[in-house]
C-alpha atoms as a PDB file:
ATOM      1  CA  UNK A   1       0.000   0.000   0.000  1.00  0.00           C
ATOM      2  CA  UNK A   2       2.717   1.852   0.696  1.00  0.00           C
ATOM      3  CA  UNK A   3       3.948   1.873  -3.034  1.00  0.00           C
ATOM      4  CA  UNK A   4       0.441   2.642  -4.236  1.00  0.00           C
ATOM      5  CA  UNK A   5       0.331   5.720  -2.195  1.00  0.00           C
ATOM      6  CA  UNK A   6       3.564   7.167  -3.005  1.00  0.00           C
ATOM      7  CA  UNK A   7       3.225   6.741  -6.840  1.00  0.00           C
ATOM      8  CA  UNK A   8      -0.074   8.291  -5.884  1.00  0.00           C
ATOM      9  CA  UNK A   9       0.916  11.490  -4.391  1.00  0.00           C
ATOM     10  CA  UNK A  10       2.589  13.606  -7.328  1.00  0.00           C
ATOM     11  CA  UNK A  11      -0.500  11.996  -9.671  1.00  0.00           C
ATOM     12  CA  UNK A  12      -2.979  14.076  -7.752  1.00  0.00           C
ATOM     13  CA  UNK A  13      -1.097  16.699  -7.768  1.00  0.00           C
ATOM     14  CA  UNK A  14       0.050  17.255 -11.045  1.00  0.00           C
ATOM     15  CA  UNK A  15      -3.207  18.552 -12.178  1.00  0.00           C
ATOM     16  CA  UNK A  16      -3.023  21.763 -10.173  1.00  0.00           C
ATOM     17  CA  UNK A  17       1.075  22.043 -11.389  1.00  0.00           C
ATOM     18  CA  UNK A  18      -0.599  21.987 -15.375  1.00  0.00           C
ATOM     19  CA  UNK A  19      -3.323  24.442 -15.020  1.00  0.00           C
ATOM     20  CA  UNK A  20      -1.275  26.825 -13.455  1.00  0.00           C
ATOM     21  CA  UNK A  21       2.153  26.272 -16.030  1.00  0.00           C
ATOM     22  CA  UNK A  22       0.274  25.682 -19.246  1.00  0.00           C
ATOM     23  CA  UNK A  23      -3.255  27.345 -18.945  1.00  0.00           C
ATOM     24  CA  UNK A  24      -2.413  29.855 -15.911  1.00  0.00           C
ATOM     25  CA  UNK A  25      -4.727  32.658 -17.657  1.00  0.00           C
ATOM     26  CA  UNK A  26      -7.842  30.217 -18.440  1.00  0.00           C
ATOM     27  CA  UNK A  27     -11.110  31.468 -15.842  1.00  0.00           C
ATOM     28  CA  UNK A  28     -10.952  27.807 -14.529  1.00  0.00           C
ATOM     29  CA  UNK A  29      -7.637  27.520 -13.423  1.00  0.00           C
ATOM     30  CA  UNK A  30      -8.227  30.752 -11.318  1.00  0.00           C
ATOM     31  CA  UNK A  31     -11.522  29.267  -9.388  1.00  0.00           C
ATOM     32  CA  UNK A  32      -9.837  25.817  -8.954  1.00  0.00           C
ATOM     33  CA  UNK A  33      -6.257  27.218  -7.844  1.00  0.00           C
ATOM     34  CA  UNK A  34      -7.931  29.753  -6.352  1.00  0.00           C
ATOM     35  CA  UNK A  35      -8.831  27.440  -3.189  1.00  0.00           C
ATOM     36  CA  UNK A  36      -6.020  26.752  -1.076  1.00  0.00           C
ATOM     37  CA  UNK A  37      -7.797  22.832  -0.724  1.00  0.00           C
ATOM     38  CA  UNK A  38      -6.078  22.178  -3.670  1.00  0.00           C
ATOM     39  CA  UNK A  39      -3.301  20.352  -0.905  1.00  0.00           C
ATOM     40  CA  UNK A  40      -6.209  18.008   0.606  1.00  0.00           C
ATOM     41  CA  UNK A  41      -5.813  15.479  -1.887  1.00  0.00           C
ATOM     42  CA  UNK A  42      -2.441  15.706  -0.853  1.00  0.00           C
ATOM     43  CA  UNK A  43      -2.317  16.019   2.802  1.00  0.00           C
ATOM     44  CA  UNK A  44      -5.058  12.919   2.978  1.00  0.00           C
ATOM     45  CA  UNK A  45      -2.141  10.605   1.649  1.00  0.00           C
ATOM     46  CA  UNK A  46       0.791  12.012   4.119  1.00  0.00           C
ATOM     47  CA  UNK A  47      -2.061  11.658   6.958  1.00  0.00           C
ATOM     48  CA  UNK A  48      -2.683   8.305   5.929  1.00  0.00           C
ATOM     49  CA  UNK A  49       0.614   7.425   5.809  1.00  0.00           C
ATOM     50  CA  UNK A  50       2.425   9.293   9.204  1.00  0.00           C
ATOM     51  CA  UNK A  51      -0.879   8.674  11.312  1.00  0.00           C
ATOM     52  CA  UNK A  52      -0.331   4.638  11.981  1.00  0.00           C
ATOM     53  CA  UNK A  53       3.488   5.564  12.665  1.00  0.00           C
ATOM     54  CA  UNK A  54       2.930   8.516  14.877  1.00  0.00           C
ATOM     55  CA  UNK A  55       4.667   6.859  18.037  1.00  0.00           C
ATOM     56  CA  UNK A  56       7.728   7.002  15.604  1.00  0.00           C
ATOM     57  CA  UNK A  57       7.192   9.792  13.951  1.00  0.00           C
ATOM     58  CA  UNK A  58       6.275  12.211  16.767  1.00  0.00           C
ATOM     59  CA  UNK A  59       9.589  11.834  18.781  1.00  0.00           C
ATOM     60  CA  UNK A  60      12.042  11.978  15.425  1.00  0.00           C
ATOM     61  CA  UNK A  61      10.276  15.767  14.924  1.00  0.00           C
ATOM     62  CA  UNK A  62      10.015  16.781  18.430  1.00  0.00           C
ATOM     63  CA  UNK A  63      13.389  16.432  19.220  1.00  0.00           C
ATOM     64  CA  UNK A  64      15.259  16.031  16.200  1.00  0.00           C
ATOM     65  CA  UNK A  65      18.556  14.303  15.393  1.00  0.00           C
ATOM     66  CA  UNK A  66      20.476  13.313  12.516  1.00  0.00           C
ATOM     67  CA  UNK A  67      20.797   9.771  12.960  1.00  0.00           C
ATOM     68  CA  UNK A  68      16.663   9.477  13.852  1.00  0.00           C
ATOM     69  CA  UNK A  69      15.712  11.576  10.516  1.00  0.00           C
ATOM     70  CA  UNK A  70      17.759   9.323   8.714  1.00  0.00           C
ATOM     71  CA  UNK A  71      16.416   6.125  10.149  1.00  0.00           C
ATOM     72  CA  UNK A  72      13.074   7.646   9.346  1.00  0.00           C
ATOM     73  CA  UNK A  73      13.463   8.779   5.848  1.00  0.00           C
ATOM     74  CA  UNK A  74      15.430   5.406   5.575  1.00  0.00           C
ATOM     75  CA  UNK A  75      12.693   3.500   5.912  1.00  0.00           C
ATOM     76  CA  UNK A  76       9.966   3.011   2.680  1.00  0.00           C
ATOM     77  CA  UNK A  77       6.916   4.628   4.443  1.00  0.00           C
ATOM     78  CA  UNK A  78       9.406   7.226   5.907  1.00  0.00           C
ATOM     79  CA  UNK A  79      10.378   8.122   2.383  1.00  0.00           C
ATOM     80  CA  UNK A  80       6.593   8.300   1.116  1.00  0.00           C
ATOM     81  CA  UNK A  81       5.521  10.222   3.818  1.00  0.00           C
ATOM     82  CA  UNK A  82       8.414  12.388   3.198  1.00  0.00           C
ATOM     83  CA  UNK A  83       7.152  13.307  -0.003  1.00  0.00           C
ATOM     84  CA  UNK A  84       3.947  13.694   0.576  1.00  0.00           C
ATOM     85  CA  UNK A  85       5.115  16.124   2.741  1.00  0.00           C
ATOM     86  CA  UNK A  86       7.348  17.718   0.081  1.00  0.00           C
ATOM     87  CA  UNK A  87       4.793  17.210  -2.876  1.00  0.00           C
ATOM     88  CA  UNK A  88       1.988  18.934  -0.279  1.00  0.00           C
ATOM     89  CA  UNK A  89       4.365  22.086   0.670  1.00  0.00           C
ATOM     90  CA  UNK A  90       5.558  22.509  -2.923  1.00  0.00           C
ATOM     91  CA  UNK A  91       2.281  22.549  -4.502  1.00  0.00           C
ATOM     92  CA  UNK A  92       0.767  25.219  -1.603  1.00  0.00           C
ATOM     93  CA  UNK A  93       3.961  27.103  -2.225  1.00  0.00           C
ATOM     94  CA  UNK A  94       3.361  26.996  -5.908  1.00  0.00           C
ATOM     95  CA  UNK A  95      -0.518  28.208  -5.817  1.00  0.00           C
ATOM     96  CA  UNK A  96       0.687  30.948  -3.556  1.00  0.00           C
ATOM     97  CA  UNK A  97       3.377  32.013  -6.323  1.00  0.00           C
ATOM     98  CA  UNK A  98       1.114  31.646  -9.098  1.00  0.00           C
ATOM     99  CA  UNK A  99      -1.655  33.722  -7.223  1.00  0.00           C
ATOM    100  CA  UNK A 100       1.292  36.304  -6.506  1.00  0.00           C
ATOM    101  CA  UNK A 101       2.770  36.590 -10.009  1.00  0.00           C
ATOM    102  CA  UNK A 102      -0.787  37.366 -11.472  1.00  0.00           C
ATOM    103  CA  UNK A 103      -1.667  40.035  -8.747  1.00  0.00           C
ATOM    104  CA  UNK A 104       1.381  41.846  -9.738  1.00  0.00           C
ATOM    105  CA  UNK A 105       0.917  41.487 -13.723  1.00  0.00           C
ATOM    106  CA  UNK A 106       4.298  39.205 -14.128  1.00  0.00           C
ATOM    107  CA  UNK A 107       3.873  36.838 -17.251  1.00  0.00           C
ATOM    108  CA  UNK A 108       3.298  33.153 -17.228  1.00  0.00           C
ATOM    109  CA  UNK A 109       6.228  32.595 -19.522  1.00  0.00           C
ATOM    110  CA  UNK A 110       8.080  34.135 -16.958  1.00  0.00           C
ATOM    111  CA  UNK A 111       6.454  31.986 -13.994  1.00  0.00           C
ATOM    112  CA  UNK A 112       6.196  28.753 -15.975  1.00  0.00           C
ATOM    113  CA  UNK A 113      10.131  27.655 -15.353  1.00  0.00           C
ATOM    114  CA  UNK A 114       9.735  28.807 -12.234  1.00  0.00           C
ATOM    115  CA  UNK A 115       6.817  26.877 -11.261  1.00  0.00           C
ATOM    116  CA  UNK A 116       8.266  23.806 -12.811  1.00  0.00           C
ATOM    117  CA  UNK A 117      11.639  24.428 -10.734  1.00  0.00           C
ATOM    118  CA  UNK A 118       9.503  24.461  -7.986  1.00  0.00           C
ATOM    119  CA  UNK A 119       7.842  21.280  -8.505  1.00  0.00           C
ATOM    120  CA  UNK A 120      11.612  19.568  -8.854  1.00  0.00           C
ATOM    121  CA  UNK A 121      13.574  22.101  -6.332  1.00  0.00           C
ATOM    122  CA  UNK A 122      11.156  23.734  -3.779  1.00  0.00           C
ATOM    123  CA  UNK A 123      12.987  25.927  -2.362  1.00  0.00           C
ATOM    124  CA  UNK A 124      15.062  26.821  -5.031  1.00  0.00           C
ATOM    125  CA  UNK A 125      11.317  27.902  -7.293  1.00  0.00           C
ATOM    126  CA  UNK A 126      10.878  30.143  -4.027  1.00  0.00           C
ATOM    127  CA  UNK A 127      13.973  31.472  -3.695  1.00  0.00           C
ATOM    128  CA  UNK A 128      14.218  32.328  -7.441  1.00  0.00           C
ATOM    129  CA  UNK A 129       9.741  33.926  -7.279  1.00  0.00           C
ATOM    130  CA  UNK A 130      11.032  35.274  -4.351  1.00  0.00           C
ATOM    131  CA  UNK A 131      13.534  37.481  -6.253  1.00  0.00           C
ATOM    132  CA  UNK A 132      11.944  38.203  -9.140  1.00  0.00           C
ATOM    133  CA  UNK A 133       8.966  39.478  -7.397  1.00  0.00           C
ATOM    134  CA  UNK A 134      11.530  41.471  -5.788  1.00  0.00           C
ATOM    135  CA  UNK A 135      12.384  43.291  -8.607  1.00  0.00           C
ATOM    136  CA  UNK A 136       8.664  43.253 -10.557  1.00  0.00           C
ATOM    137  CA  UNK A 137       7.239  45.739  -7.595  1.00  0.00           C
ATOM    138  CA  UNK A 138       4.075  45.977  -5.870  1.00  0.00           C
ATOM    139  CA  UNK A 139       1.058  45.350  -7.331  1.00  0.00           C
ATOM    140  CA  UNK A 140      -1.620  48.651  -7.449  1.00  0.00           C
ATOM    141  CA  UNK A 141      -4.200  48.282  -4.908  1.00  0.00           C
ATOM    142  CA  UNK A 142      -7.080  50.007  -6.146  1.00  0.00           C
ATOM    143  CA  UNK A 143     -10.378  49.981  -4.427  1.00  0.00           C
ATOM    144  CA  UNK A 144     -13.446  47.406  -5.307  1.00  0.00           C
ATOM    145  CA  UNK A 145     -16.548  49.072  -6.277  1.00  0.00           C
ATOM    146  CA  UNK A 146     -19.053  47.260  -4.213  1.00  0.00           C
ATOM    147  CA  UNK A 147     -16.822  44.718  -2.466  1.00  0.00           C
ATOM    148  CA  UNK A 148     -16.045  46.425   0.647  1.00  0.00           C
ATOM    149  CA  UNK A 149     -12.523  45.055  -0.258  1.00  0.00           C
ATOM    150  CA  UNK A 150      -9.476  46.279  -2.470  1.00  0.00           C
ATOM    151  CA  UNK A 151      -9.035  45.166  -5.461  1.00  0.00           C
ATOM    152  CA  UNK A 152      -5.456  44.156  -6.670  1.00  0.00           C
ATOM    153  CA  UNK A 153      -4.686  45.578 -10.147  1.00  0.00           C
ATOM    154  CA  UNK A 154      -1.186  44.136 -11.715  1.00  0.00           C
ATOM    155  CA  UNK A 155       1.694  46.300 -11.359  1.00  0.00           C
ATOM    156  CA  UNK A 156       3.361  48.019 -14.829  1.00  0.00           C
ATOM    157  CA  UNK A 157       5.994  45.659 -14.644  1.00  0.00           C
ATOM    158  CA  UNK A 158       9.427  45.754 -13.280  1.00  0.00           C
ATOM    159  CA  UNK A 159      10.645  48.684 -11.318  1.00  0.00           C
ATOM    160  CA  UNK A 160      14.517  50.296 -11.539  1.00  0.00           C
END
């Protein structure tokens, strides 16, 4: 089961990676990436897999040592719930990037290597969004006629 469960945590997540790298602009992709849930498909498979081994788990994260995170991540459902865990904090980290990049008018050409780094190099995707949005600016906040919000409009691009 264990098997079945790894292979199946970057399947249901994929979907949300292709809307946002290779339709980020169509009106679906903004209602279903829109909802931070996008993760529970996600999070369901690391729960199933860390919440039979909590006993284990729960004393190799509360106090951590080298030696105990490698015997974890050394065992096979140590490794899949590792990457569940990855797969889960990639994908909210890429929603949250994609959302960002269109509130400040940066183009999905632009985002799409990034997003894809992301899915292969987490931190690395963030670290590289991270500094681009740097350099694009803030995005205009203009207000919402009949919202009682602001809305965000994109920014004129990247600032000197």
């Amino acid at each position: 089961m264990t098997g079945t469960l790894f292979s199946l945590t970057f399947a249901v997540a994929a979907p949300f990676w292709a809307l946002m790298i290779l339709a980020p602009r169509w009106s679906w992709t903004a209602r279903i990436v829109g909802s931070p849930l996008i993760v529970l498909p996600v999070l369901l498979i690391y729960a199933i897999l860390v919440l039979p081994a909590f006993g284990r788990v729960l004393p190799v994260v509360t106090a951590p040592t080298l030696a105990g995170v490698r015997d974890l991540l050394g065992s096979v459902d140590g490794a899949a719930a590792a990457w569940a865990h990855l797969v889960g904090f990639d994908l909210f980290a890429g929603r949250w990037m994609w959302r960002d990049s269109r509130d400040r008018g940066m183009p999905a050409l632009l985002m799409a290597p990034v997003l894809v780094l992301t899915i292969l190099l987490g931190p690395l995707g963030l670290a590289v969004h991270l500094g681009l949005r740097a350099a694009w600016g803030r995005p205009a906040v203009t207000p919402s006629p009949g919202r009682g919000r602001p809305a965000v409009t994109p920014a004129a691009g990247p600032t000197a």
